[in-house]
Protein backbone atom coordinates (compact mmCIF):
# COMPACT_ATOMS: atom_id res chain seq x y z
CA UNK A 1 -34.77 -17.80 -1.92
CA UNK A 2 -38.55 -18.54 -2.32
CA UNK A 3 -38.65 -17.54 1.74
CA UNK A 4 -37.15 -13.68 1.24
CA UNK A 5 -39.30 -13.53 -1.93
CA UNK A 6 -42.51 -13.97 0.42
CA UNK A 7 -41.05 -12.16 3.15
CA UNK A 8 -40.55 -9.19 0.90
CA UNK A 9 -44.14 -9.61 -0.10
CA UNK A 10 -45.55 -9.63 3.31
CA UNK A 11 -43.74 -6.61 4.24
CA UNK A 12 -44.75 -4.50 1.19
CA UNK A 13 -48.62 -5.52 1.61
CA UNK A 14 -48.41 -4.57 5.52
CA UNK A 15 -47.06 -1.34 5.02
CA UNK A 16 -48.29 0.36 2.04
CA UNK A 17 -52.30 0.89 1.86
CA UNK A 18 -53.50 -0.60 -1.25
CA UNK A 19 -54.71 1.85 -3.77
CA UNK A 20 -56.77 1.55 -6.87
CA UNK A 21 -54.37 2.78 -9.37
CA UNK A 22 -51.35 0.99 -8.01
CA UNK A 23 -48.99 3.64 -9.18
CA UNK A 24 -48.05 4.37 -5.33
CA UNK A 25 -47.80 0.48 -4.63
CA UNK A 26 -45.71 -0.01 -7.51
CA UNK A 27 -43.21 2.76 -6.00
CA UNK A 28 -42.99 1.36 -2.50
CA UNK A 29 -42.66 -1.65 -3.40
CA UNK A 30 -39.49 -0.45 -6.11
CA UNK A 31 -38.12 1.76 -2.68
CA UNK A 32 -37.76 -1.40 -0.87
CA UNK A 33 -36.65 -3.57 -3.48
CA UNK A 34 -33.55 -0.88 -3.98
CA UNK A 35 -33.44 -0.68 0.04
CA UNK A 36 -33.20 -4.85 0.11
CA UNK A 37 -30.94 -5.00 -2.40
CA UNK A 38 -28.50 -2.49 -1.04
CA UNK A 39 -28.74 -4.02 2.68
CA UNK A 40 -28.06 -7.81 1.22
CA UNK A 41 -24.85 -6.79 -0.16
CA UNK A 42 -22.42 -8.17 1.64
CA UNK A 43 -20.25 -5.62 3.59
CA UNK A 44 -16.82 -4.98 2.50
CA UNK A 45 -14.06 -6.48 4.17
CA UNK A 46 -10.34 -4.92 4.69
CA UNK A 47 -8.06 -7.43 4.48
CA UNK A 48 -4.47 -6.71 6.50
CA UNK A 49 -1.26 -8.71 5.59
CA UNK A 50 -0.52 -9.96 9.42
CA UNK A 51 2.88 -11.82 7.65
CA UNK A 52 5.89 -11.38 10.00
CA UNK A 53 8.74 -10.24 8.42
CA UNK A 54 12.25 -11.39 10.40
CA UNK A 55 14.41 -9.20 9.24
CA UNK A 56 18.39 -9.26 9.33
CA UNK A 57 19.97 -6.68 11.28
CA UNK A 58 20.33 -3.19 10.16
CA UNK A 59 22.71 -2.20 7.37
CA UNK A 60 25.19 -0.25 9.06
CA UNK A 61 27.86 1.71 6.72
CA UNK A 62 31.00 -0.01 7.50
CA UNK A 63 29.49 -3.21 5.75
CA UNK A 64 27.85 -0.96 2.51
CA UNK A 65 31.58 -0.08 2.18
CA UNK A 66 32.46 -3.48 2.27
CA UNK A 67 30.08 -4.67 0.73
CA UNK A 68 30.76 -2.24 -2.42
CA UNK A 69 34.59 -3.35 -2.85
CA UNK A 70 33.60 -6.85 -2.61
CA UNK A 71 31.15 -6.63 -5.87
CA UNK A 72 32.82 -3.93 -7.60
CA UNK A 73 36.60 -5.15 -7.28
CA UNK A 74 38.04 -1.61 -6.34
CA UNK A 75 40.19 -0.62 -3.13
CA UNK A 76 38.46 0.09 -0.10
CA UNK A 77 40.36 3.55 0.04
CA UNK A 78 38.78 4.16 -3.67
CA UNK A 79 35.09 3.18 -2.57
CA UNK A 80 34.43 4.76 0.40
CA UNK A 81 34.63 8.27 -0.14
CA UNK A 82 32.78 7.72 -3.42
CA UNK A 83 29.62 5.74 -0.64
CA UNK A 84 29.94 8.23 1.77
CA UNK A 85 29.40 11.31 -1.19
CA UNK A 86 26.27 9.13 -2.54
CA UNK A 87 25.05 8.81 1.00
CA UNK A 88 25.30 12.64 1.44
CA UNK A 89 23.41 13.38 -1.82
CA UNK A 90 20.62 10.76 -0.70
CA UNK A 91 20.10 11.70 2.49
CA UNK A 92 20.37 15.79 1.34
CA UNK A 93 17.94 14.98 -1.67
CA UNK A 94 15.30 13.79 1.22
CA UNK A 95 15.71 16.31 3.16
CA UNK A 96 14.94 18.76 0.44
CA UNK A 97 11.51 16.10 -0.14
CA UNK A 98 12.39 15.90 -3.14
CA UNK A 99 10.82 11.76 -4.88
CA UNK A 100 13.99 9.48 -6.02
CA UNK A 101 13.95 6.82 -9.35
CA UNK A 102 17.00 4.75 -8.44
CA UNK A 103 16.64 1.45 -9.87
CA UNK A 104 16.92 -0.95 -8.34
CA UNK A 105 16.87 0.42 -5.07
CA UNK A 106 13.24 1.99 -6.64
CA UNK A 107 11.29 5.09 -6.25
CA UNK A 108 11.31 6.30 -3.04
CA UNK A 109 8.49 9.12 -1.90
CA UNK A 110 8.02 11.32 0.85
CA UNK A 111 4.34 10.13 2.50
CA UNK A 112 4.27 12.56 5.98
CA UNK A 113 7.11 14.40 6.96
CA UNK A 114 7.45 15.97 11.23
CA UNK A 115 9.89 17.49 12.76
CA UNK A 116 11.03 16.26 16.08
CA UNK A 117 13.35 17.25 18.84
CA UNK A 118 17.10 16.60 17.17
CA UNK A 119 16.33 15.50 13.82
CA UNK A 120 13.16 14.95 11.15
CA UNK A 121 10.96 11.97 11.02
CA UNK A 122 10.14 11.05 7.19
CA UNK A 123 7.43 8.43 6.59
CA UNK A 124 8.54 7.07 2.91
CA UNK A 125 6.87 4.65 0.23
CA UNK A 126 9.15 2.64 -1.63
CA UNK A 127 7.96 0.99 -5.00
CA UNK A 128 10.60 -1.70 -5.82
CA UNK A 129 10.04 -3.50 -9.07
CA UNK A 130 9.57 -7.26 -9.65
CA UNK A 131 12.97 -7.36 -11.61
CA UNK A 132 15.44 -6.38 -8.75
CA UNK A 133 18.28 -8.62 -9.08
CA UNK A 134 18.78 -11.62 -5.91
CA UNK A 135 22.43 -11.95 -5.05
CA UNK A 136 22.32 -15.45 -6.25
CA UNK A 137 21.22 -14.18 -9.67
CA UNK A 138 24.08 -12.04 -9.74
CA UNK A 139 26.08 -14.51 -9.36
CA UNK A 140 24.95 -16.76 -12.28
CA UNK A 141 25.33 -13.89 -14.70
């Protein structure tokens, strides 16, 4: 520390003429304090999550449906009419960019939206609480 202190000194003597009130050497010397200070900050870093996430193949509908009667007990016929209408109104509400709250699935918003040949591209956020249930949990309860 004592080395930067002198250093500092050095430089402030060497560039500002000394004058008899001091009032100007007092200023410079403030100017490059402030200057120091703001250059011996360290610089900010951005930190980005590299983590690979293995992920299990897609969900496809077939196994939703299946998936459905297996935790909810009803026929299949019952279910998936009732998955494919909840499916529609999803995929109609974000068309329509409109934001969902659908615990625990979570709150789904519309980031960037671009239309492409055949279709729309929608670039979502999803904000999934903490509490969303494991399938082991589920289980216990």
């Amino acid at each position: 520390m004592a080395k930067s202190t002198t250093a500092r000194t050095t430089t402030t003597s060497r560039s500002t003429p000394k004058s008899s009130t001091g009032a100007k050497s007092s200023k410079s010397t403030k100017a490059e304090a402030a200057k120091s200070a703001v250059t011996s900050q360290p610089k900010p870093v951005v930190v980005t999550d590299n983590t690979l996430v293995v992920s299990d193949p897609a969900l496809k509908k077939k196994e939703l449906i299946d998936t459905v009667v297996e935790r909810s007990g009803i026929k299949k016929k019952d279910a998936k009419p009732v998955v494919e209408a909840m499916l529609a109104v999803l995929g109609q509400t974000l068309a329509d960019g409109r934001e969902m709250n659908l615990q625990p699935l979570g709150k789904i918003k519309i980031n960037r939206a671009k239309d492409v040949q055949g279709g729309k591209v929608l670039v979502t956020k999803i904000r999934q609480s903490n509490r969303v249930p494991s399938p082991t949990q589920e289980a216990a309860e």
